[in-house]
C-alpha atoms as a PDB file:
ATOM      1  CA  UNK A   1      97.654 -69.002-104.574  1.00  0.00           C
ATOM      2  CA  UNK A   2      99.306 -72.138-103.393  1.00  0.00           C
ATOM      3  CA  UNK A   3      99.684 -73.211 -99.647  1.00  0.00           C
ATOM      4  CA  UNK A   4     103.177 -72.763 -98.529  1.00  0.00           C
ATOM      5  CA  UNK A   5     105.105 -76.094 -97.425  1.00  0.00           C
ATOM      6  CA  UNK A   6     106.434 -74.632 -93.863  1.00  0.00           C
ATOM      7  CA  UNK A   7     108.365 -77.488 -92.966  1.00  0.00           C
ATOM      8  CA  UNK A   8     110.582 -78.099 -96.092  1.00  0.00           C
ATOM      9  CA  UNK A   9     110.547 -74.418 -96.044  1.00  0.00           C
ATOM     10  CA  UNK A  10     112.299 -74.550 -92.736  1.00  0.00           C
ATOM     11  CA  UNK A  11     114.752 -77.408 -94.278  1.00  0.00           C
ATOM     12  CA  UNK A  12     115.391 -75.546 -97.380  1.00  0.00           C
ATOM     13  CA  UNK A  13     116.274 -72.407 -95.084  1.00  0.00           C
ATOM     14  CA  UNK A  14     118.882 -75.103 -92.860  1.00  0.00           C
ATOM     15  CA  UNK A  15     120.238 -76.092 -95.779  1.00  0.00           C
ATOM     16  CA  UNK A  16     121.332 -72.496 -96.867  1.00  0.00           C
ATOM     17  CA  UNK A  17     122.567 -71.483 -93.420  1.00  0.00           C
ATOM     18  CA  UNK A  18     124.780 -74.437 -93.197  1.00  0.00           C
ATOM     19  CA  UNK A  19     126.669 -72.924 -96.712  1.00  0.00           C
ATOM     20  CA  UNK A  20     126.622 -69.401 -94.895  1.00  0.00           C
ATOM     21  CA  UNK A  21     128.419 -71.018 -92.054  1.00  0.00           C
ATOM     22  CA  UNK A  22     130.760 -72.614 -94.564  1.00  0.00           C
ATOM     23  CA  UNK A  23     131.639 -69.697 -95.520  1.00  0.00           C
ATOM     24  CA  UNK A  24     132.366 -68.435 -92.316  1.00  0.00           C
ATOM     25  CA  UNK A  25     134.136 -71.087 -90.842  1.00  0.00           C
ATOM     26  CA  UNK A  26     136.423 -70.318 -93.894  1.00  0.00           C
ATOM     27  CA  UNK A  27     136.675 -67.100 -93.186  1.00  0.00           C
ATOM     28  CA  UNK A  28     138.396 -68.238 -89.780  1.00  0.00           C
ATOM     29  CA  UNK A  29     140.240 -70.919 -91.361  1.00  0.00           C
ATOM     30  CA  UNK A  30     138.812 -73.826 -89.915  1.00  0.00           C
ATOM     31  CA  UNK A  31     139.125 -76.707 -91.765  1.00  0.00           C
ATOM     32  CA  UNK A  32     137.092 -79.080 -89.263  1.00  0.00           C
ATOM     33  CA  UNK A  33     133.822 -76.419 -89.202  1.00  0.00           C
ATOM     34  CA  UNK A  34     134.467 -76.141 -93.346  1.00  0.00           C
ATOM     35  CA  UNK A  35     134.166 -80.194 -93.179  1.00  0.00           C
ATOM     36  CA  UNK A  36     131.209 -80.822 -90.310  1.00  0.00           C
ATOM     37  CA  UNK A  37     129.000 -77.642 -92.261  1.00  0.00           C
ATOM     38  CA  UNK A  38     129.902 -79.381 -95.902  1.00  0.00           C
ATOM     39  CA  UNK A  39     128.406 -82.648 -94.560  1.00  0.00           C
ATOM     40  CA  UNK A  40     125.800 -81.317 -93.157  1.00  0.00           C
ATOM     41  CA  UNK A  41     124.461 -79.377 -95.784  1.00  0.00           C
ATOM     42  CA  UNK A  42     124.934 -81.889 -98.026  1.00  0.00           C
ATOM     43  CA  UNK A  43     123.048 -84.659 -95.477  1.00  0.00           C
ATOM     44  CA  UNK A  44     120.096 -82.472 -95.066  1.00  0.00           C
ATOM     45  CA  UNK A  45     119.724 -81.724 -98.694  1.00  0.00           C
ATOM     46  CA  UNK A  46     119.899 -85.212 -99.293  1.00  0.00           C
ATOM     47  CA  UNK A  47     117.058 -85.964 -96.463  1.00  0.00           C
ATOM     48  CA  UNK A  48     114.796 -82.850 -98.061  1.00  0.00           C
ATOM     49  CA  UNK A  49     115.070 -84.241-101.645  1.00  0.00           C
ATOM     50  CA  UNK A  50     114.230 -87.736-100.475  1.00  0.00           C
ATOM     51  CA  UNK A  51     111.128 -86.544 -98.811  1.00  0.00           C
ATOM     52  CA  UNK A  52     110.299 -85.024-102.075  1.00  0.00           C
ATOM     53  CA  UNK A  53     111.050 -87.690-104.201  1.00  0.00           C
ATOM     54  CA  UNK A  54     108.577 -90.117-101.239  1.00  0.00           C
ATOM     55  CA  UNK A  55     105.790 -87.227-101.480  1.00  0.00           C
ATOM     56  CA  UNK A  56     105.384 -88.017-105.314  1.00  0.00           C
END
């Protein structure tokens, strides 16, 4: 059984709560938490695959 990678883990687990909270900030119908959630899942995505793509 493989080790499990606890700190991209972690990432990977940011990444999904910052849709969740897209999805709630919609739900209240702001378009400025819709925006700031959108970047930053999309910014720490971005950071997890490059320190994939570095760890190869």
């Amino acid at each position: 059984m493989k080790n499990i990678n606890i700190p991209m883990l972690l990432l990977a687990t940011l990444v999904i709560l910052m849709f969740i909270l897209v999805g709630i900030a919609i739900a209240f119908r702001n378009v400025w938490f819709v925006l700031l959630f959108i970047i930053l899942g999309f910014a720490f995505m971005g950071y997890g695959l490059s320190l994939k793509r570095k760890k190869k």
